[in-house]
Protein backbone atom coordinates (compact mmCIF):
# COMPACT_ATOMS: atom_id res chain seq x y z
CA UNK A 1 28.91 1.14 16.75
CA UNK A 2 25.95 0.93 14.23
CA UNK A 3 25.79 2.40 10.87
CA UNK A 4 28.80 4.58 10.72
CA UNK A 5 30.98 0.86 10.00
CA UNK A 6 28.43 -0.11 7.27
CA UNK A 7 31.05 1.08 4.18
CA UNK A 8 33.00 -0.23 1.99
CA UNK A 9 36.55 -1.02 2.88
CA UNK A 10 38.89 0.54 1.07
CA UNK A 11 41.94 -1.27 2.91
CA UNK A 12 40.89 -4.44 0.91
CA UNK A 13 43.81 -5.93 -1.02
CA UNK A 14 44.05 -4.34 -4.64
CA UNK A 15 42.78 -7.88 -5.79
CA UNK A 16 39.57 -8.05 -3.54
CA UNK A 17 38.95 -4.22 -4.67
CA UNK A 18 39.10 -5.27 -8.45
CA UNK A 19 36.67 -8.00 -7.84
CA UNK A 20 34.72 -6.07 -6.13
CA UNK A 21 34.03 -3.66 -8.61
CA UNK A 22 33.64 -6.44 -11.12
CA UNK A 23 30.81 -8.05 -9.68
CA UNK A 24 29.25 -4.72 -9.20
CA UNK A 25 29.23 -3.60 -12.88
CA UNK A 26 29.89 -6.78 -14.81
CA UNK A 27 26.88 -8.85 -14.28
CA UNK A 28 28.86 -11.78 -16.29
CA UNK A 29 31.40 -11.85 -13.20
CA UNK A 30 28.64 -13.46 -10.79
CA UNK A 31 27.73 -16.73 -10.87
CA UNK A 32 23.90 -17.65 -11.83
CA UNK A 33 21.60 -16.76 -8.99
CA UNK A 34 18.80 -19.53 -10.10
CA UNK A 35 21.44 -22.40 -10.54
CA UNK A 36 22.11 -24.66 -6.74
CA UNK A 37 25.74 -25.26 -5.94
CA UNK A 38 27.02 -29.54 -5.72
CA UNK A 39 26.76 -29.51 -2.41
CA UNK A 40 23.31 -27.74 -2.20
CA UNK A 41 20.59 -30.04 -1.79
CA UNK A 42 17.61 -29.89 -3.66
CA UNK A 43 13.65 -30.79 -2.71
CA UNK A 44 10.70 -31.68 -4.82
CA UNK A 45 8.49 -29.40 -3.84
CA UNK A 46 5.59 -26.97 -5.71
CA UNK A 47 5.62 -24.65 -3.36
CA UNK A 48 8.00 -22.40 -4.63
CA UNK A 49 6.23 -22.55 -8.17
CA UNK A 50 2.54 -21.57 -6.67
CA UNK A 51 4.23 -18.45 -4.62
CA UNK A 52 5.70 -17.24 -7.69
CA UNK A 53 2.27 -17.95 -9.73
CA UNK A 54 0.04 -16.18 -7.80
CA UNK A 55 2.88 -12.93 -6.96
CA UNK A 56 3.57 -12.91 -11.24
CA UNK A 57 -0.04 -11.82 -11.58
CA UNK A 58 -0.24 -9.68 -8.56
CA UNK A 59 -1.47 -5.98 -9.58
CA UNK A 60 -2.10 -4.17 -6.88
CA UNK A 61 -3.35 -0.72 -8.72
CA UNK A 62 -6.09 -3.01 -10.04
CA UNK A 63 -8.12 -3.37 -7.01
CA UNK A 64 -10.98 -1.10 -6.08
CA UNK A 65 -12.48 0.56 -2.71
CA UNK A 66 -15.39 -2.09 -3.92
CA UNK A 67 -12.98 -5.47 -3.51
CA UNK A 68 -11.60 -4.02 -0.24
CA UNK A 69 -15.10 -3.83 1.28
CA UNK A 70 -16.63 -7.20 0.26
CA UNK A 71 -13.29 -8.29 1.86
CA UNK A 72 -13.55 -7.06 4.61
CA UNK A 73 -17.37 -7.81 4.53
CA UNK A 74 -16.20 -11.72 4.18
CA UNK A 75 -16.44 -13.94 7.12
CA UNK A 76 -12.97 -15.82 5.54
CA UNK A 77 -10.50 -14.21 4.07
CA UNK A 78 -9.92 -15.37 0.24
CA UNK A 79 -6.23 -15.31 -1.58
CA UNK A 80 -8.38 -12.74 -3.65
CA UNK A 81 -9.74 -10.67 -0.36
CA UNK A 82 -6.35 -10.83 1.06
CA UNK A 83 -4.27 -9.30 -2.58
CA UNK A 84 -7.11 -6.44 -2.47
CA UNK A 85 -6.26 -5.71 1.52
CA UNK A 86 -2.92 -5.39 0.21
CA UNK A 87 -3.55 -2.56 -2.34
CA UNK A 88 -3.31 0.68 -2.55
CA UNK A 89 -7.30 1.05 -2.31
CA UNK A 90 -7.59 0.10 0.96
CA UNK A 91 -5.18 2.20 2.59
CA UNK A 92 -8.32 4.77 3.41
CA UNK A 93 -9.94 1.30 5.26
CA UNK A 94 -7.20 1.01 7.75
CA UNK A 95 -9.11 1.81 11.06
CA UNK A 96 -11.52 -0.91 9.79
CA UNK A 97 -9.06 -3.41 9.08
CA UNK A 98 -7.20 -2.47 12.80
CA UNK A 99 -10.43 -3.48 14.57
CA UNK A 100 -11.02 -6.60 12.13
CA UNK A 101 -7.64 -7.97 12.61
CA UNK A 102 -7.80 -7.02 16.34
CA UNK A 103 -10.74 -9.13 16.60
CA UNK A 104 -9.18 -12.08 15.12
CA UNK A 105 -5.80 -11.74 17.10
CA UNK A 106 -8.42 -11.51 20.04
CA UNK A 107 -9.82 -14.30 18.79
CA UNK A 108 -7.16 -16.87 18.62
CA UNK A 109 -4.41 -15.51 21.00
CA UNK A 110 -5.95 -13.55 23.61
CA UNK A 111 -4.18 -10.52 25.11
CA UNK A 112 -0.85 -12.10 25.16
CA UNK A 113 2.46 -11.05 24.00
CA UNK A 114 5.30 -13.62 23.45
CA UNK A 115 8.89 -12.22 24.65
CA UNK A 116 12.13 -13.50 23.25
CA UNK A 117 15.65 -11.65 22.42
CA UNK A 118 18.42 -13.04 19.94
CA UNK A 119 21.82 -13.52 20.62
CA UNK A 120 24.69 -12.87 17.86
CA UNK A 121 27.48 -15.56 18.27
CA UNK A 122 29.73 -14.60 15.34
CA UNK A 123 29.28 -11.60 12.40
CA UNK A 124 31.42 -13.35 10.00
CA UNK A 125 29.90 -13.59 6.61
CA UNK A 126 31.29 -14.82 3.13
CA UNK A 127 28.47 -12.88 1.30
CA UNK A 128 28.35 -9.64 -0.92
CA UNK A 129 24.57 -8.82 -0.46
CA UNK A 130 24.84 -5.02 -0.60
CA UNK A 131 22.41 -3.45 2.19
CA UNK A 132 23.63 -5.81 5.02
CA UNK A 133 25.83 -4.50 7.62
CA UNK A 134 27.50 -7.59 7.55
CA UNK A 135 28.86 -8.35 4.08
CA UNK A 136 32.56 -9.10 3.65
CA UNK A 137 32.95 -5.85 2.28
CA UNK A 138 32.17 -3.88 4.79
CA UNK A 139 34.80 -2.53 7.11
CA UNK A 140 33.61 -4.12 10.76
CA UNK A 141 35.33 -5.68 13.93
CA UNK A 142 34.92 -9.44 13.09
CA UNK A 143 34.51 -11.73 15.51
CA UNK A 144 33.15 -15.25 16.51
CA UNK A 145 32.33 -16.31 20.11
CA UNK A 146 33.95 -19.48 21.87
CA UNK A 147 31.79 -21.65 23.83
CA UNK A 148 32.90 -20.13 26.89
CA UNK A 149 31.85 -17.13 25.99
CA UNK A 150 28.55 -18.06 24.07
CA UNK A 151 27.48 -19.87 27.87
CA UNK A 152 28.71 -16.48 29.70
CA UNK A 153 26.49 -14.58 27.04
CA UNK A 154 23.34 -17.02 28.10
CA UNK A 155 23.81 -17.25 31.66
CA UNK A 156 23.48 -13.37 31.93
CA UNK A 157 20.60 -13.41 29.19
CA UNK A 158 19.10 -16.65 31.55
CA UNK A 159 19.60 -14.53 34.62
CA UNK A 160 16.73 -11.48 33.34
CA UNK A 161 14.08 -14.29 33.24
CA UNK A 162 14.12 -14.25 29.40
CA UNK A 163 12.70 -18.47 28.22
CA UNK A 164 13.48 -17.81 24.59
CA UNK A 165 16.52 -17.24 22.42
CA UNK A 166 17.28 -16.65 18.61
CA UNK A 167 20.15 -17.90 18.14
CA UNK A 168 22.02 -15.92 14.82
CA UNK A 169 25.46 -15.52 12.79
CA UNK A 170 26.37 -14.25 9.89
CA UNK A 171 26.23 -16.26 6.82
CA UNK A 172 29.81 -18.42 6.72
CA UNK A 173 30.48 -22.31 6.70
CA UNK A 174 34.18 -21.90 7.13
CA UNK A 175 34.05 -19.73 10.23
CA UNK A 176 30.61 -20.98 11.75
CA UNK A 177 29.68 -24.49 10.94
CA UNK A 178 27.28 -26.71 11.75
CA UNK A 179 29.08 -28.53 14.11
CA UNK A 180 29.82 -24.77 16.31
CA UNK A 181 26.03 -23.89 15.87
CA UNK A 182 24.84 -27.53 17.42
CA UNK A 183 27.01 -26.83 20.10
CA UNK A 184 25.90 -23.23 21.00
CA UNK A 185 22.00 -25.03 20.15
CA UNK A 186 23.43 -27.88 23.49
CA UNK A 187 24.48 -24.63 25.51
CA UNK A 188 21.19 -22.64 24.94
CA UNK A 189 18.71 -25.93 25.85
CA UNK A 190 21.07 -26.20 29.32
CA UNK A 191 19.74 -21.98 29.80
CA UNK A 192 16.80 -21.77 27.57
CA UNK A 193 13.03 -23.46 26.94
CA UNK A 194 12.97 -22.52 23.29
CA UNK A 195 15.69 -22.12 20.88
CA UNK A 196 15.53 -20.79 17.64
CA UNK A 197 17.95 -20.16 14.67
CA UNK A 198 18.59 -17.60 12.07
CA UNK A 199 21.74 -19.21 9.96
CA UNK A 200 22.62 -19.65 6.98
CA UNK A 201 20.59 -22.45 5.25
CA UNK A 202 21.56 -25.68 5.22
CA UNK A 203 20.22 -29.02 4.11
CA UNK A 204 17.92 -31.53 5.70
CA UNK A 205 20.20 -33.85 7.76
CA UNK A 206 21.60 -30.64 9.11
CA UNK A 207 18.41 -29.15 10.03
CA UNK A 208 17.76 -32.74 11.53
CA UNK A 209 21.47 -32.56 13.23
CA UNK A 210 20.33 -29.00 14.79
CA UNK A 211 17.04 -30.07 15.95
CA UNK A 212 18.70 -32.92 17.67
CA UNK A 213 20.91 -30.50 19.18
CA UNK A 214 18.08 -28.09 20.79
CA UNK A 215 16.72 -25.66 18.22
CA UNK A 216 13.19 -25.60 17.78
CA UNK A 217 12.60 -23.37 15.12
CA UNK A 218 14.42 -21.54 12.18
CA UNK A 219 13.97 -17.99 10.42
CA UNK A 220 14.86 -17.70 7.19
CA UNK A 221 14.65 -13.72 5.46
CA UNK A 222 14.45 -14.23 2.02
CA UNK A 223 14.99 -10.54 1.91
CA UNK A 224 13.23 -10.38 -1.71
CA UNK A 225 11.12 -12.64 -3.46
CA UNK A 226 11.33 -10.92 -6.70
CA UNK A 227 14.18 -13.09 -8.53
CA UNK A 228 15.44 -10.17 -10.45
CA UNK A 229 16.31 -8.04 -7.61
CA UNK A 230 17.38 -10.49 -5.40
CA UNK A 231 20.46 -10.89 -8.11
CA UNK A 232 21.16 -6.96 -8.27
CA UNK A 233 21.19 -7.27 -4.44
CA UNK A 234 23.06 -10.75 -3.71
CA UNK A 235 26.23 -10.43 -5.49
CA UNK A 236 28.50 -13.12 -3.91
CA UNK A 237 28.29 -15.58 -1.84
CA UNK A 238 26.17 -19.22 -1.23
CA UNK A 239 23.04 -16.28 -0.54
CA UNK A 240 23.22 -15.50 -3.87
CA UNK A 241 21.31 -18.75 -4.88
CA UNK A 242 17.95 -17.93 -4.76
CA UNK A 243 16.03 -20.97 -4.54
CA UNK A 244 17.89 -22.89 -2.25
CA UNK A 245 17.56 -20.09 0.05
CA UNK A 246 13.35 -20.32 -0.82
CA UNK A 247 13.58 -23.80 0.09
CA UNK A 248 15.21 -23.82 3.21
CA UNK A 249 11.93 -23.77 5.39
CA UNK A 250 10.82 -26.72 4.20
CA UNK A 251 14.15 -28.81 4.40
CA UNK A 252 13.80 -27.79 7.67
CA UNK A 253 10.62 -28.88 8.74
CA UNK A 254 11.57 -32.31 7.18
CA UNK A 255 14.40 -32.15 9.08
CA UNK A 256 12.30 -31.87 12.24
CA UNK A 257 11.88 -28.41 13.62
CA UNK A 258 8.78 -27.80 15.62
CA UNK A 259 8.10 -24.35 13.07
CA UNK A 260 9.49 -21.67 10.61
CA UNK A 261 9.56 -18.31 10.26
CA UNK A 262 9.02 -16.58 6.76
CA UNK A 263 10.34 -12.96 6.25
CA UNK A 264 11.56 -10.03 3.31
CA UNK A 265 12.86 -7.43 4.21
CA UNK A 266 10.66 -4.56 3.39
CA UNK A 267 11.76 -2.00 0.92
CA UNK A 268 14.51 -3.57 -1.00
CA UNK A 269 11.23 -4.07 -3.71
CA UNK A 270 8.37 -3.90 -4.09
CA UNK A 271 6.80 -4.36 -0.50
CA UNK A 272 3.62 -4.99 -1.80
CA UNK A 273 4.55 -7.90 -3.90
CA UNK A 274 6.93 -9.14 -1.09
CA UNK A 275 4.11 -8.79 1.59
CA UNK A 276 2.12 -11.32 -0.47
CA UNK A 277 5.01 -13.29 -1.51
CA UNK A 278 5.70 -14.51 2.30
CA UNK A 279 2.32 -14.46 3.17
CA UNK A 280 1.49 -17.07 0.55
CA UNK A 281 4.86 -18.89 1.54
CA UNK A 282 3.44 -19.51 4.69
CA UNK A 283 -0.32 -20.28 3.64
CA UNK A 284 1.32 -22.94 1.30
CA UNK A 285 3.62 -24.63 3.54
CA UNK A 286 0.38 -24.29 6.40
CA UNK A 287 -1.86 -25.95 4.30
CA UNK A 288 1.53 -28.66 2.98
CA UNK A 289 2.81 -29.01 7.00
CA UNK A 290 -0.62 -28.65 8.90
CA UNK A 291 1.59 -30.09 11.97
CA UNK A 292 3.64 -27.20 11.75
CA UNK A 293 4.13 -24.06 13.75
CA UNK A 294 4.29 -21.18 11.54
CA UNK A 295 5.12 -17.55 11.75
CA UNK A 296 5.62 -14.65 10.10
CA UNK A 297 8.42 -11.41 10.55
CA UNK A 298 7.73 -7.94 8.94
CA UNK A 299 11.25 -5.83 9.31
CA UNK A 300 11.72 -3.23 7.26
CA UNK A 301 15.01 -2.02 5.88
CA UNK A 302 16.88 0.19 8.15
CA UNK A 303 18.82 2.89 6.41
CA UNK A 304 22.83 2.65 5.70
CA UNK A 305 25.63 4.39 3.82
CA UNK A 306 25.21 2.66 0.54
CA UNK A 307 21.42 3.19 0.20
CA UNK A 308 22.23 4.90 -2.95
CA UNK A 309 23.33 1.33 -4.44
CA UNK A 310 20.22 -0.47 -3.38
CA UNK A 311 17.43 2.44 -4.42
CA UNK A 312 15.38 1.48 -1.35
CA UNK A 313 11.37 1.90 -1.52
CA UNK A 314 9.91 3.72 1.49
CA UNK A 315 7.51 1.33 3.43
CA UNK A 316 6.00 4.15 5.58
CA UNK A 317 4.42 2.96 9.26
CA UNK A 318 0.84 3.19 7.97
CA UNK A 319 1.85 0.77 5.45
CA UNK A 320 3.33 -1.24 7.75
CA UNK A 321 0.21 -1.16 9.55
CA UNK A 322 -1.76 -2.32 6.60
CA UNK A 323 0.00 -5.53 5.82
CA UNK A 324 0.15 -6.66 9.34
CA UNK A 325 -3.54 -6.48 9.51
CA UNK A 326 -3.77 -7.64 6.17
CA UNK A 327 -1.28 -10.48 7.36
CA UNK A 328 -4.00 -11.04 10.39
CA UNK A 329 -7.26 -10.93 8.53
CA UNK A 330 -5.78 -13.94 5.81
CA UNK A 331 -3.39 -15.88 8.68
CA UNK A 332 -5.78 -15.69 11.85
CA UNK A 333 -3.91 -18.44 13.42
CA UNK A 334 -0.04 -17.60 11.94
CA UNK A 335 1.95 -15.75 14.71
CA UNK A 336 3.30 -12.29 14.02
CA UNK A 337 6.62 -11.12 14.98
CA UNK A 338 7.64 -7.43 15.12
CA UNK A 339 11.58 -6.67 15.56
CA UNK A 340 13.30 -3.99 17.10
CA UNK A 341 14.05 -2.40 14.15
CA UNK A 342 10.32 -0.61 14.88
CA UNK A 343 9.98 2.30 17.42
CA UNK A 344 8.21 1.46 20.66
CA UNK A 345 5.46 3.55 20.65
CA UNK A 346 4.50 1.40 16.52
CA UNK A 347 5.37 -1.67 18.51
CA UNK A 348 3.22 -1.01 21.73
CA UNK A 349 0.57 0.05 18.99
CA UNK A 350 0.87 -2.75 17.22
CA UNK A 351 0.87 -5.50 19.47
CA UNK A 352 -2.96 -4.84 20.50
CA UNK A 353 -3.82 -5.21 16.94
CA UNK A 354 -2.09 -7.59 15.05
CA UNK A 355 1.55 -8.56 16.34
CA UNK A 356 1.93 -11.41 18.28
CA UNK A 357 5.59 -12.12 19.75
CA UNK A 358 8.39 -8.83 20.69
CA UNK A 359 11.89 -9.03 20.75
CA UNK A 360 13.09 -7.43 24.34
CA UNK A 361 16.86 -6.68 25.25
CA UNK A 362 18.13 -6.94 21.74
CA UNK A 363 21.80 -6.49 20.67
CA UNK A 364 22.74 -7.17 17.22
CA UNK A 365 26.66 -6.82 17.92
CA UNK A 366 28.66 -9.43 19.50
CA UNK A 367 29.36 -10.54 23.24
CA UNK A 368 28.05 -7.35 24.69
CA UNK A 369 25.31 -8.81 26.27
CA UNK A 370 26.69 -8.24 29.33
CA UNK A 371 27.10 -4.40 29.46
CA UNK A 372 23.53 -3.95 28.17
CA UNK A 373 21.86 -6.15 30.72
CA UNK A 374 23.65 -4.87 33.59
CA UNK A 375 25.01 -2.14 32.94
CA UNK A 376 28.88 -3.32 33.56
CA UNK A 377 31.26 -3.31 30.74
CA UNK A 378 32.89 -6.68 30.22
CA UNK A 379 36.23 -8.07 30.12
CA UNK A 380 36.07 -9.57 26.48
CA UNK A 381 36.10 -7.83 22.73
CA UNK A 382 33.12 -7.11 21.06
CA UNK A 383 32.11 -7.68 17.37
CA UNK A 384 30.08 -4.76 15.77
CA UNK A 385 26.54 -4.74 14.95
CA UNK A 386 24.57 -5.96 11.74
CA UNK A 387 22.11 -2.96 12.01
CA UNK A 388 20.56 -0.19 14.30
CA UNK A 389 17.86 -1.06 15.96
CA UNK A 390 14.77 1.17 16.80
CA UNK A 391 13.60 0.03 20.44
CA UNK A 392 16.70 -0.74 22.86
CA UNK A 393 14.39 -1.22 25.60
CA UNK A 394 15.34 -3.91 27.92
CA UNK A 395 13.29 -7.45 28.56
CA UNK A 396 12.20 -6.19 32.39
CA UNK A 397 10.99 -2.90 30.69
CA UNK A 398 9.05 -4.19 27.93
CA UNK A 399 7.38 -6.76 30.28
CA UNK A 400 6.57 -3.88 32.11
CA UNK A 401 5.23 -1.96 29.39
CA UNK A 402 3.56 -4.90 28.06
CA UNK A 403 1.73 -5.32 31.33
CA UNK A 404 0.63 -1.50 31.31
CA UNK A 405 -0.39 -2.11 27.52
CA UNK A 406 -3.38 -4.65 29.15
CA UNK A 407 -1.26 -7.37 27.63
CA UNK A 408 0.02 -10.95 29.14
CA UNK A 409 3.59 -11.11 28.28
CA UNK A 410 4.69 -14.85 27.60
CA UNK A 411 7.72 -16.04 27.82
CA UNK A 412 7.18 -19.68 26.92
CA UNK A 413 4.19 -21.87 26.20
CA UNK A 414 5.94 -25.63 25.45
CA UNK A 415 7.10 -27.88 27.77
CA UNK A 416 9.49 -30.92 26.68
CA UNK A 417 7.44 -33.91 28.18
């Protein structure tokens, strides 16, 4: 599986083809990314406004080797001290910025290392956002799991010791709704101490519905918070809406989940901007939600067929590197999450410096859980992966390597009382 299914499918009907090719040179043929569908609901919030502020005047070629030392010279990290750690100037500071965001990992999390691995229930998706494996364009093995199967999938992810799951699908209403999602949210809380969710996003009472059901916490990827590019990228789809999609951490912490997760996906623009964009989406909702648990993801993109469509910026692992610490130095008590699409030797690196919480045992195809935990093919069809990842090691061998690392791994710190 992998990257060889992530093109276009030319067996679409003559009619989907046309459309197709309508949305991707006619910009009149999409419907207005900034503009919320009837049934979208819509918050009052500022907080999108003050992201969007502070990222507009954002130059990052306009700070000096000067700003990044008094920065890192500064007890507390400023919004100011955290845009210069950001730049370009303080690339040659890295080492210094390792050890200072070591220190505060140190600090406020000790030596541990939280463990959790996500579980695919269906890949069907009604979007056209052009670098995801899963778009409705692309020429995959669809499939959605039945309850049945969704339990089988937990009991043998239950069975390695894992305490944490991610719970994900791709982005459709008709073929995964609420109502399915709640139900595979019932399942995991029968297998599982914490739950999470990376859906499409919904409104409040759903969020409430979902938190009723088990989850504790939702990712969102906003992929890119620059507006313009989000709408060369998001063709199609309920996605395409922008700020419904910015808003969907918030409806959900009104609707009662424990935290959020804020992500883009490096490289689709500019990272730098995008860095501080979900940095600041976080800081804002801290400082609006101080009950809430709050984290932040770092992926990069992961390279497909139709790069040549998306005209990807290279986020090398230095750079990486950078914002993570920057991430640290400005969030010391925001956890840090660093996906498999990373190679094990940045993750083990990373992990003693800035990254708090691995994913371990990760599949992003569907119902194959079985065969890569132990080993034995299973009886049912599979549905093919979203992306590649980087580290396929398995949750017994990165506890184990996490141990060897001088790290506690942790596998759950929240008891239900």
């Amino acid at each position: 599986m992998g990257n060889q299914f992530f093109v276009e499918n030319q067996s679409l009907p003559q009619g989907a083809l046309e459309k197709k090719h309508r949305l991707e040179t006619d910009p009149a043929a999409r419907a207005s990314h900034m503009e919320y569908l009837p049934d979208m609901e819509q918050i009052d919030s500022n907080i999108r406004d003050a992201v969007m502020e502070q990222v507009k005047g954002f130059d990052a070629k306009g700070y000096t080797a000067q700003d990044v030392r008094g920065a890192l010279d500064h007890e507390r990290c400023s919004l100011e001290d955290f845009k210069a750690l950001l730049s370009p100037a303080a690339e040659p500071f890295l080492e210094e910025m390792a050890q200072r965001a070591r220190l505060e990992t140190s600090r406020h999390f000790g030596n541990t290392v939280y463990l959790f691995t996500p579980l695919y229930i269906a890949n069907y998706c009604e979007n056209y956002c052009v670098y995801c494996g899963f778009n409705c364009y692309n020429h995959i093995k669809r499939m959605k799991l039945t309850m049945e199967q969704i339990e089988h999938e937990m009991e043998v992810i239950a069975q390695s010791g894992m305490e944490e799951i991610l719970i994900l699908t791709g982005e459709s209403r008709a073929r995964s709704d609420v109502e399915y999602i709640g139900e595979a949210c019932r399942l995991a809380r029968k297998y599982f101490r914490m739950v999470g969710l990376e859906i499409y996003p919904v409104n409040t009472a759903e969020y409430r519905y979902l938190h009723e059901c088990g989850a504790d916490y939702v990712t969102v990827f906003q992929e890119t918070y620059d507006p313009d590019k989000y709408e060369k990228l998001h063709l199609q789809g309920r996605k395409r809406v922008w700020p419904y999609r910015f808003e969907a951490q918030e409806r959900a912490l009104r609707g009662g989940m424990r935290g959020v997760a804020c992500s883009a996906l490096l490289g689709l623009s500019d990272f730098r901007k995008d860095a501080l964009a979900s940095a600041l989406h976080v800081y804002y909702l801290q400082r609006k939600y101080p009950q809430a648990e709050l984290s932040l993801s770092c992926p990069r993109l992961r390279p497909i067929l139709n790069n040549h469509k998306i005209g990807p910026q290279d986020v090398g692992e230095r750079q990486l590197c950078q914002i993570l610490c920057a991430y640290r130095i400005f969030l010391p008590y925001v956890g840090i999450t660093v996906s498999s699409r990373e190679s094990a030797a940045f993750r083990d690196g990373i992990v003693k410096i800035a990254a708090t919480k691995v994913s371990a045992g990760v599949s992003t195809g569907i119902g194959d859980h079985e065969s890569k935990y132990t080993g034995v093919e299973g009886d049912g069809e599979q549905g093919d992966e979203q992306f590649e990842i980087n580290d396929g090691r398995s949750f017994s061998r990165m506890y184990r390597d996490m141990e060897q690392e001088g790290l506690q791994p942790v596998l759950n710190d929240y008891l239900y009382v």
